[in-house]
PDB file of N, CA and C in Angstrom:
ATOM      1  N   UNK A   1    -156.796-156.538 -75.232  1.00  0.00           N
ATOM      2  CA  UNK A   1    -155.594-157.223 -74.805  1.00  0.00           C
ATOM      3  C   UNK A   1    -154.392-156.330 -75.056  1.00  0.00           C
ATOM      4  N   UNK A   2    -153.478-156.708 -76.197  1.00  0.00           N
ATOM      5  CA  UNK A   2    -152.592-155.526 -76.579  1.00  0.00           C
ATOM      6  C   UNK A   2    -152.713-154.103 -76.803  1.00  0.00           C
ATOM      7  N   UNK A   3    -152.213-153.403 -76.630  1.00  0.00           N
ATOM      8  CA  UNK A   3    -152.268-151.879 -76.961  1.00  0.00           C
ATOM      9  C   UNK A   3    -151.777-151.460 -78.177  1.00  0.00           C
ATOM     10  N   UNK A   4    -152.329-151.260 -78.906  1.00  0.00           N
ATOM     11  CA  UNK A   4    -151.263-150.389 -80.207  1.00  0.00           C
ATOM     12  C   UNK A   4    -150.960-148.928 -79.562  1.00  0.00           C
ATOM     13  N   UNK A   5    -149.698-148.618 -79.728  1.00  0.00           N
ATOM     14  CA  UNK A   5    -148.780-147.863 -79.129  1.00  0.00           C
ATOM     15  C   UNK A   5    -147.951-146.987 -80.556  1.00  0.00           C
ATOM     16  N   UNK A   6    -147.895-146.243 -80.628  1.00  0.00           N
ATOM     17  CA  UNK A   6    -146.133-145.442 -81.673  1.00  0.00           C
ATOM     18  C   UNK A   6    -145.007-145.350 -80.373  1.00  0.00           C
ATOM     19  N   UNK A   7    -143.953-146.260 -81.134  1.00  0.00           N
ATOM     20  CA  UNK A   7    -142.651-145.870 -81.027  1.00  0.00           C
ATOM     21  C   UNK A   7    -142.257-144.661 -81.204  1.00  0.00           C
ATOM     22  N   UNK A   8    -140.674-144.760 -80.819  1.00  0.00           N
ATOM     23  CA  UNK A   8    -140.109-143.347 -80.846  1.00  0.00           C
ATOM     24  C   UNK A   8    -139.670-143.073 -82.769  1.00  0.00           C
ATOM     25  N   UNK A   9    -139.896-144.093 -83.416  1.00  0.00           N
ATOM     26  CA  UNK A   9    -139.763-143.671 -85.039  1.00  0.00           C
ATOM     27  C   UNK A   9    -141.038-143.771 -85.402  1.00  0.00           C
ATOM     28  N   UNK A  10    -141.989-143.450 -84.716  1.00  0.00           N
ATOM     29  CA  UNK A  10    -143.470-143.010 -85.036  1.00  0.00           C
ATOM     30  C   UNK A  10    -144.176-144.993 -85.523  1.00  0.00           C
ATOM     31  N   UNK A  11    -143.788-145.672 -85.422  1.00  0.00           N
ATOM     32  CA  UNK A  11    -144.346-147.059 -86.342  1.00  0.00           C
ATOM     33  C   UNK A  11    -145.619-147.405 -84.741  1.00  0.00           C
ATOM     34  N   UNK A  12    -146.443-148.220 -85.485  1.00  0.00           N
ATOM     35  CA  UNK A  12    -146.676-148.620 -84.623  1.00  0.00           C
ATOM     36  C   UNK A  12    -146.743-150.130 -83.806  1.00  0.00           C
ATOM     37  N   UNK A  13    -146.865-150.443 -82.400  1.00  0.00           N
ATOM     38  CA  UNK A  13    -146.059-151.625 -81.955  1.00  0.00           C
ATOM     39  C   UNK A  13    -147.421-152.350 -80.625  1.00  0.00           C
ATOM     40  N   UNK A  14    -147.819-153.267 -80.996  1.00  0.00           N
ATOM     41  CA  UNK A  14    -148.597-153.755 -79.893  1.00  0.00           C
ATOM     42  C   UNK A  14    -147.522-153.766 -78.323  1.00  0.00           C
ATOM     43  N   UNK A  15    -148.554-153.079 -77.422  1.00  0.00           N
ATOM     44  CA  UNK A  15    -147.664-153.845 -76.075  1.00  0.00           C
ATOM     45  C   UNK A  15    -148.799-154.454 -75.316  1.00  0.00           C
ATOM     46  N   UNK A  16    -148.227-155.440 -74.426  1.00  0.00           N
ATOM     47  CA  UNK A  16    -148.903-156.394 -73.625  1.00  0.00           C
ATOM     48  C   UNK A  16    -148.645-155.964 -72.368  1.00  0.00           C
ATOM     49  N   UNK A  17    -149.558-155.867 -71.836  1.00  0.00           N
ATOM     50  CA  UNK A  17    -149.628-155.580 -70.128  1.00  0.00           C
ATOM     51  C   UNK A  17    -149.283-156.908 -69.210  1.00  0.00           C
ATOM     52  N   UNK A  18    -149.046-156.598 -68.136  1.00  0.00           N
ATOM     53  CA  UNK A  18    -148.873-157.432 -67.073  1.00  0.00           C
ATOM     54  C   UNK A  18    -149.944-158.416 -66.905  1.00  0.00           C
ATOM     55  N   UNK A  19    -151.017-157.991 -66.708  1.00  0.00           N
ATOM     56  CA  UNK A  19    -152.214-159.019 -66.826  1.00  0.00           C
ATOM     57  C   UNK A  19    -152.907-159.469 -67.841  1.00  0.00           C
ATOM     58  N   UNK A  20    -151.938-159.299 -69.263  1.00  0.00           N
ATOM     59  CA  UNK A  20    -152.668-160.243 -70.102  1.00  0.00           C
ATOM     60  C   UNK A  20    -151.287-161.074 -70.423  1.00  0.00           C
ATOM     61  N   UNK A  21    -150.162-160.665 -70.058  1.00  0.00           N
ATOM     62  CA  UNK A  21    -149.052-162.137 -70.293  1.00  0.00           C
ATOM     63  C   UNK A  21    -149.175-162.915 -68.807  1.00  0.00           C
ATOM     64  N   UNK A  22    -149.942-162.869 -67.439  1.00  0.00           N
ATOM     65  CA  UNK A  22    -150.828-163.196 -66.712  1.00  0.00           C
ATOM     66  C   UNK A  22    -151.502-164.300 -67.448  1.00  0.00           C
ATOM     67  N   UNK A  23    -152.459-163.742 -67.911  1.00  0.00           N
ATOM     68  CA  UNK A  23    -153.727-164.672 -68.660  1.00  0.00           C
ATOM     69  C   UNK A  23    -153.329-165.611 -69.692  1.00  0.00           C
ATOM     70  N   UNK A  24    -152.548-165.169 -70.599  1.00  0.00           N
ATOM     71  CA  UNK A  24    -152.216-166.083 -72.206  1.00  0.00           C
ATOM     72  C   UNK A  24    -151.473-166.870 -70.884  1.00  0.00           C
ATOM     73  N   UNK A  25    -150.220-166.883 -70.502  1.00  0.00           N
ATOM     74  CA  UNK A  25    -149.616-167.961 -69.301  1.00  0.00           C
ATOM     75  C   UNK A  25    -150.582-169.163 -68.826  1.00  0.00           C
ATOM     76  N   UNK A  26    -151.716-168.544 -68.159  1.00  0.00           N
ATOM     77  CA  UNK A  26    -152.533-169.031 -67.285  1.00  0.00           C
ATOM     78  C   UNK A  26    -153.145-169.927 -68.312  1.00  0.00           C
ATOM     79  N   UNK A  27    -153.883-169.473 -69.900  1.00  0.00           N
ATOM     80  CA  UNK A  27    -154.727-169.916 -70.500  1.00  0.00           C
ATOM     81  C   UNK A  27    -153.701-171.126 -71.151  1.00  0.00           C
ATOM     82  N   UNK A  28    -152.586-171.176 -71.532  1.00  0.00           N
ATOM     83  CA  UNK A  28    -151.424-172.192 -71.696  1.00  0.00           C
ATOM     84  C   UNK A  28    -151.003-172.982 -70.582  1.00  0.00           C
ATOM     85  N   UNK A  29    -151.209-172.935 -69.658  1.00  0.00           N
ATOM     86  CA  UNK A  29    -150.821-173.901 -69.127  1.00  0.00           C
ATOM     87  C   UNK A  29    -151.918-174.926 -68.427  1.00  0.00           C
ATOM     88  N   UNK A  30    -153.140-174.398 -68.163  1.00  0.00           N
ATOM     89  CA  UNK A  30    -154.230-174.667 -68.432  1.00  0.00           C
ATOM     90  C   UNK A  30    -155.000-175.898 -69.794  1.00  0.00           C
ATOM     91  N   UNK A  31    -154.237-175.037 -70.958  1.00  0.00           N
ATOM     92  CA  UNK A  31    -154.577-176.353 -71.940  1.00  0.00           C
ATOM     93  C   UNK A  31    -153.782-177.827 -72.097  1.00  0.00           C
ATOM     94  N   UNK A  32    -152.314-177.142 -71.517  1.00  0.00           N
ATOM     95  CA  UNK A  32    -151.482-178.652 -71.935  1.00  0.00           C
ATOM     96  C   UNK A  32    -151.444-179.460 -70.199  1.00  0.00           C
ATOM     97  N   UNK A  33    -151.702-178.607 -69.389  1.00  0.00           N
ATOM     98  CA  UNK A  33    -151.694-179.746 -67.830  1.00  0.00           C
ATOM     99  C   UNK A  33    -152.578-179.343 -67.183  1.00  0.00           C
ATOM    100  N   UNK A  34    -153.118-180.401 -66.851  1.00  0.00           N
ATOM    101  CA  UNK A  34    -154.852-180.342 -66.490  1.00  0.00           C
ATOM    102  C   UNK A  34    -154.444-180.787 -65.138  1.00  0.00           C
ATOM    103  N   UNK A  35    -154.760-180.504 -63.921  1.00  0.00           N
ATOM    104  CA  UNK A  35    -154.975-180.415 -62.920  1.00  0.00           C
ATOM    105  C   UNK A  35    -156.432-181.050 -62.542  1.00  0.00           C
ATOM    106  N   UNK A  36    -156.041-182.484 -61.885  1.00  0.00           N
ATOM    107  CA  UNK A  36    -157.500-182.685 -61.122  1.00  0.00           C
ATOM    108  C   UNK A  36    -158.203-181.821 -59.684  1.00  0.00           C
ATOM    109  N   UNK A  37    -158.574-180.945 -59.641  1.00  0.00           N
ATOM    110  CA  UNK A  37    -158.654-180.095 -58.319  1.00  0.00           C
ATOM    111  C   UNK A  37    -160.135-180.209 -57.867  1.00  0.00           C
ATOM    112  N   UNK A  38    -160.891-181.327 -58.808  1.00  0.00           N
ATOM    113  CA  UNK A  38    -162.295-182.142 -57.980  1.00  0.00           C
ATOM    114  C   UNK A  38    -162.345-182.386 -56.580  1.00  0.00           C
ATOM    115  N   UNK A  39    -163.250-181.241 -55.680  1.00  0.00           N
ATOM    116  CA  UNK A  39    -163.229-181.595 -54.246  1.00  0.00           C
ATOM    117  C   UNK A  39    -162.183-180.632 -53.439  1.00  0.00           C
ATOM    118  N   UNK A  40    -161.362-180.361 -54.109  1.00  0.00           N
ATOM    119  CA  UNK A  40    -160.446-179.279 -53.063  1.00  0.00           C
ATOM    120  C   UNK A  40    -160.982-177.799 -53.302  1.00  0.00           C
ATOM    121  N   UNK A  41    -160.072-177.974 -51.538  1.00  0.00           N
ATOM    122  CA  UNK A  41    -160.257-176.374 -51.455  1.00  0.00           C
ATOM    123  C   UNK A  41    -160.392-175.116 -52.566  1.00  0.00           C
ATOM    124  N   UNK A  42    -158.939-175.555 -53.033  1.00  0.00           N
ATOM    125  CA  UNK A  42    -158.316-174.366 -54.038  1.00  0.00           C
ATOM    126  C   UNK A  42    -158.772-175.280 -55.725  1.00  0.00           C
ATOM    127  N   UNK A  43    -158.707-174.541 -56.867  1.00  0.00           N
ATOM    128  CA  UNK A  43    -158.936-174.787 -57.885  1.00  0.00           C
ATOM    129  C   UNK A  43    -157.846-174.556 -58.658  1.00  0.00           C
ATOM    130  N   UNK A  44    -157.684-174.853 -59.667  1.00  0.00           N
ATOM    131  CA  UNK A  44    -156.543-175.082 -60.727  1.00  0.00           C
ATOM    132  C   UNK A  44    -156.016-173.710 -61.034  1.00  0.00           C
ATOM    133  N   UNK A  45    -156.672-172.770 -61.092  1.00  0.00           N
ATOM    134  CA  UNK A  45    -156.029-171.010 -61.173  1.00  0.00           C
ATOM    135  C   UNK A  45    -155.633-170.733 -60.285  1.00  0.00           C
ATOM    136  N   UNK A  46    -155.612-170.849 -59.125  1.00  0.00           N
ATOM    137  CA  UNK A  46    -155.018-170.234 -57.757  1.00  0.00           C
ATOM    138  C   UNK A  46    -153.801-171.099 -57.755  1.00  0.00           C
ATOM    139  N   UNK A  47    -153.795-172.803 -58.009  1.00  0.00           N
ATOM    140  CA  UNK A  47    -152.357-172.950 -58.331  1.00  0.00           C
ATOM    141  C   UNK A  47    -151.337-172.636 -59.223  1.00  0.00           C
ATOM    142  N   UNK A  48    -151.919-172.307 -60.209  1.00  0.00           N
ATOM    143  CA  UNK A  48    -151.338-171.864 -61.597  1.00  0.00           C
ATOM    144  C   UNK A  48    -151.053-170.428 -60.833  1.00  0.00           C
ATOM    145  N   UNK A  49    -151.636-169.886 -60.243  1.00  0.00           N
ATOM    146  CA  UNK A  49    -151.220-168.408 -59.761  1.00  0.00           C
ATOM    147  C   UNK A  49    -150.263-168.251 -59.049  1.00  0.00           C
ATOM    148  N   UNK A  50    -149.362-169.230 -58.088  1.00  0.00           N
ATOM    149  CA  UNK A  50    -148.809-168.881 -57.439  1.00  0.00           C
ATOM    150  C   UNK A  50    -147.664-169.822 -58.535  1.00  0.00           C
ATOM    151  N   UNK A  51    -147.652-170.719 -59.175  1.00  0.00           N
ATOM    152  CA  UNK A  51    -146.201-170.998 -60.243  1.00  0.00           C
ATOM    153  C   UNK A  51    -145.930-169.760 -60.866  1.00  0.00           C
ATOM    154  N   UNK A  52    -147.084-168.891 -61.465  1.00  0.00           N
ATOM    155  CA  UNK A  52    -146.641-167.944 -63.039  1.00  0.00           C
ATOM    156  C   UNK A  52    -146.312-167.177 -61.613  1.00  0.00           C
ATOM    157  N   UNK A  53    -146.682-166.424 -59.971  1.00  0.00           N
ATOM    158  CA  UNK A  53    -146.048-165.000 -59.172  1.00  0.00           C
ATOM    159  C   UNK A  53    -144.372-166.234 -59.057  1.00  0.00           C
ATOM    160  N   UNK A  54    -144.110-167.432 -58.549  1.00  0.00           N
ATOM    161  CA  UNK A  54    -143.289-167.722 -58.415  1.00  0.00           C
ATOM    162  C   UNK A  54    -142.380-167.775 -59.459  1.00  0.00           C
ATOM    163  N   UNK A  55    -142.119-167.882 -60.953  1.00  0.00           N
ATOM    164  CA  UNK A  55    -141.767-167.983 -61.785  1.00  0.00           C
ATOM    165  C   UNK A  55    -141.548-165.969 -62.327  1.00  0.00           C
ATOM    166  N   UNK A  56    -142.304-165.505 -62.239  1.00  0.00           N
ATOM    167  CA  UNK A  56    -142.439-164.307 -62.797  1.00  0.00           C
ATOM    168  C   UNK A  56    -141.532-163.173 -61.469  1.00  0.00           C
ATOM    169  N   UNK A  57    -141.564-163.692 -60.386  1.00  0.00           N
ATOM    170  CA  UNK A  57    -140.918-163.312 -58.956  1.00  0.00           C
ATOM    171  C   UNK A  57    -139.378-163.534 -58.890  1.00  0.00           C
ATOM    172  N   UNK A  58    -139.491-165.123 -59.786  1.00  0.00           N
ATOM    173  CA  UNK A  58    -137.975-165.073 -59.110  1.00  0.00           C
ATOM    174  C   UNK A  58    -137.918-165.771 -57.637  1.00  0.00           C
ATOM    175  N   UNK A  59    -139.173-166.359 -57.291  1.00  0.00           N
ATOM    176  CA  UNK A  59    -139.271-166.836 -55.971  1.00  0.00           C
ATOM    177  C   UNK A  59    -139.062-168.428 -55.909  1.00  0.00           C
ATOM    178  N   UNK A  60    -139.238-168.670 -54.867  1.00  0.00           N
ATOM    179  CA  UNK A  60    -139.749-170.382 -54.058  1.00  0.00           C
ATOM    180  C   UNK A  60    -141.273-169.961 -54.525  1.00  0.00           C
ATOM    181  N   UNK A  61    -141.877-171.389 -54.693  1.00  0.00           N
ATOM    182  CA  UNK A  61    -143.117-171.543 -54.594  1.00  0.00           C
ATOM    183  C   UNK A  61    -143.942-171.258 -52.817  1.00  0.00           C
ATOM    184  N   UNK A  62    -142.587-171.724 -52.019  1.00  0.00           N
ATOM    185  CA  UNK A  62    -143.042-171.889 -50.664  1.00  0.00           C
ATOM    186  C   UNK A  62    -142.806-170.218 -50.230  1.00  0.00           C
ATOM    187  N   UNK A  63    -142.069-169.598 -51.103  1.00  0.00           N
ATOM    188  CA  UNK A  63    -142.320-167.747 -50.461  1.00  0.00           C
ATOM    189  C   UNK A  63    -143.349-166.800 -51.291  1.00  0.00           C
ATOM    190  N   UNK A  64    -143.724-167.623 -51.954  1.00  0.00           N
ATOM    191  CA  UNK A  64    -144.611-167.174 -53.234  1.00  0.00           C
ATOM    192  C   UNK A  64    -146.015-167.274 -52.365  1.00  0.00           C
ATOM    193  N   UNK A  65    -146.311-168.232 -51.558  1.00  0.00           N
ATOM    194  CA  UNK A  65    -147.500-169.157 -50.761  1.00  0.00           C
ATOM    195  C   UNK A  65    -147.510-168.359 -49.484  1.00  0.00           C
ATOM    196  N   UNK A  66    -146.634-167.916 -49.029  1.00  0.00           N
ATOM    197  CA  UNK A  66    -146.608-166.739 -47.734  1.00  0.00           C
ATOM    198  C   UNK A  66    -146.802-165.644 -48.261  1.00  0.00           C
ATOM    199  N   UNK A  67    -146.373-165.381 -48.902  1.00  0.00           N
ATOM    200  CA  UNK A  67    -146.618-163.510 -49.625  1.00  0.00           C
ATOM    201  C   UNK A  67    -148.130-163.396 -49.921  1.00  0.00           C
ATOM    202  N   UNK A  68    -148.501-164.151 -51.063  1.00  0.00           N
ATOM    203  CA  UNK A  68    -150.302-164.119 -51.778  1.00  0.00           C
ATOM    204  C   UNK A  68    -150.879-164.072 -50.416  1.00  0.00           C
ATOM    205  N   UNK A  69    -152.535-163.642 -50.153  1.00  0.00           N
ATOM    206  CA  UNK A  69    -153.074-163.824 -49.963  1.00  0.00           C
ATOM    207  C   UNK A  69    -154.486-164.565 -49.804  1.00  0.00           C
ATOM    208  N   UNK A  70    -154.756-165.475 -49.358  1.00  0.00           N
ATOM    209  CA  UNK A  70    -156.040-166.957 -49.629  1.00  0.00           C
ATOM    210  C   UNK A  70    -155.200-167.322 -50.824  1.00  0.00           C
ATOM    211  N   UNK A  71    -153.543-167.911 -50.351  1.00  0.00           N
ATOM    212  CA  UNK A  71    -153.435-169.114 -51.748  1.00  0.00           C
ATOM    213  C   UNK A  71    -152.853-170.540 -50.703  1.00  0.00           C
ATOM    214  N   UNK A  72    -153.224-171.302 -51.354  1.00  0.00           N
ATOM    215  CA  UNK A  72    -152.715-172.785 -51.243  1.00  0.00           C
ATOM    216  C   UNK A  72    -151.388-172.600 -50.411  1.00  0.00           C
ATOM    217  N   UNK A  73    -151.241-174.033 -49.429  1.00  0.00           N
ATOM    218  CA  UNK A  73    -150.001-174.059 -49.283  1.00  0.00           C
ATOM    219  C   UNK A  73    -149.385-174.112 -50.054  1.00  0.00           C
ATOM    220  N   UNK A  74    -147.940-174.851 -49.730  1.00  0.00           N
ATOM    221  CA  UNK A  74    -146.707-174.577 -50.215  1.00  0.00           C
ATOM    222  C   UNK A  74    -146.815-176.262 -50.548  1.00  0.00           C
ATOM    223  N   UNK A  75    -146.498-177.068 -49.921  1.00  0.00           N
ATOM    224  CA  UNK A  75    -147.453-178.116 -50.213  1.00  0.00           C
ATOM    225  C   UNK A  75    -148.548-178.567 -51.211  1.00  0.00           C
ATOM    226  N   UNK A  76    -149.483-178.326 -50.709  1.00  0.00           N
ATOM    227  CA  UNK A  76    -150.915-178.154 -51.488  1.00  0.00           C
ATOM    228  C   UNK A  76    -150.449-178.209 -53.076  1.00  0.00           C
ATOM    229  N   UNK A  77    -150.052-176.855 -53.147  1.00  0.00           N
ATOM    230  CA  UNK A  77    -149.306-176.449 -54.708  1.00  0.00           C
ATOM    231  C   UNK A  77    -148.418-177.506 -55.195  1.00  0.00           C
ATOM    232  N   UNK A  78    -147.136-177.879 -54.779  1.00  0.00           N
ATOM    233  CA  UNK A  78    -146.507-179.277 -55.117  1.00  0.00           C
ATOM    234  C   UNK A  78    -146.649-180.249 -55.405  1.00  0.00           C
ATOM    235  N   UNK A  79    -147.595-180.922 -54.619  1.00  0.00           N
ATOM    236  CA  UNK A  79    -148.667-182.202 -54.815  1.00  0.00           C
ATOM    237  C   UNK A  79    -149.298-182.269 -55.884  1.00  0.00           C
ATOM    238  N   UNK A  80    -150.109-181.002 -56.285  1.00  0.00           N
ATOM    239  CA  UNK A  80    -150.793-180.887 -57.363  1.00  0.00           C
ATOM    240  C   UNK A  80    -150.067-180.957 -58.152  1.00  0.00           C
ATOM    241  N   UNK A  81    -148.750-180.149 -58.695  1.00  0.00           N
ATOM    242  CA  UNK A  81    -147.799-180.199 -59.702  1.00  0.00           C
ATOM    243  C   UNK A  81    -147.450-181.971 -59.699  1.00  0.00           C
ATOM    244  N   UNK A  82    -146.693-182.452 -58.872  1.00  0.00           N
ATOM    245  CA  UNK A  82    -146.304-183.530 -58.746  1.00  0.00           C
ATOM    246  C   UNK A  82    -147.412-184.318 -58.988  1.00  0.00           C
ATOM    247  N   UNK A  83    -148.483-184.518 -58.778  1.00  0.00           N
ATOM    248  CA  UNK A  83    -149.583-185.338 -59.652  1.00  0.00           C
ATOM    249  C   UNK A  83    -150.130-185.333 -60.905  1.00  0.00           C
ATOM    250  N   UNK A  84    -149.796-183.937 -61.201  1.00  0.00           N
ATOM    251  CA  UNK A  84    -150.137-183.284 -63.359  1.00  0.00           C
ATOM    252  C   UNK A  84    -148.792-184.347 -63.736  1.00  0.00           C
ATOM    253  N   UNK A  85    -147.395-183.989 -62.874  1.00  0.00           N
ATOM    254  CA  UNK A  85    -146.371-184.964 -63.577  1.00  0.00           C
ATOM    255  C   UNK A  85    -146.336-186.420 -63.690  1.00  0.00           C
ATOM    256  N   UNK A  86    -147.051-186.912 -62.857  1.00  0.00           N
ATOM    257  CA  UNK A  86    -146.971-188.380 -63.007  1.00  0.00           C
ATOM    258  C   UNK A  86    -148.151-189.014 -63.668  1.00  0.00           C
ATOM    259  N   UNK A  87    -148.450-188.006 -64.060  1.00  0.00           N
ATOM    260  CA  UNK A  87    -149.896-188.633 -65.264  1.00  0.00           C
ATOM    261  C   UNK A  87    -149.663-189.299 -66.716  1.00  0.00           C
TER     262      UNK A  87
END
């Protein structure tokens, strides 16, 4: 996961890559909102994937959903959110 790395005063400093603050994200949000995605297309990581590129982008969810490739609508994704919230 982390890298142990030396700084420029020689100490040394874990760094985290892109795809493991990716994953810890994914694996957190995963534990506290559960997504029913029984029967659909897409599964609970591919939505979680396009909140953490939309969130991590700086985007719309709905330009986040055109950019990816094989992800959920723009829609699709909302619904699901909007149903974890009203639970």
């Amino acid at each position: 996961m982390a890298l142990n790395q030396l700084n420029n005063s020689g100490r040394k400093v874990k760094q985290l890559s892109a795809q493991d603050i990716h994953q810890l994200t994914l694996e957190t949000l995963q534990t506290y909102f559960k997504l029913d995605r029984e029967g659909c297309q897409y599964n609970e990581q591919d939505i979680w994937d396009v909140v953490i590129a939309a969130s991590a982008e700086r985007e719309t969810v709905g330009t986040m959903c055109d950019i990816l490739e094989n992800s959920p609508s723009a829609n699709t994704v909302r619904n699901a959110i909007k149903r974890c919230a009203a639970d």
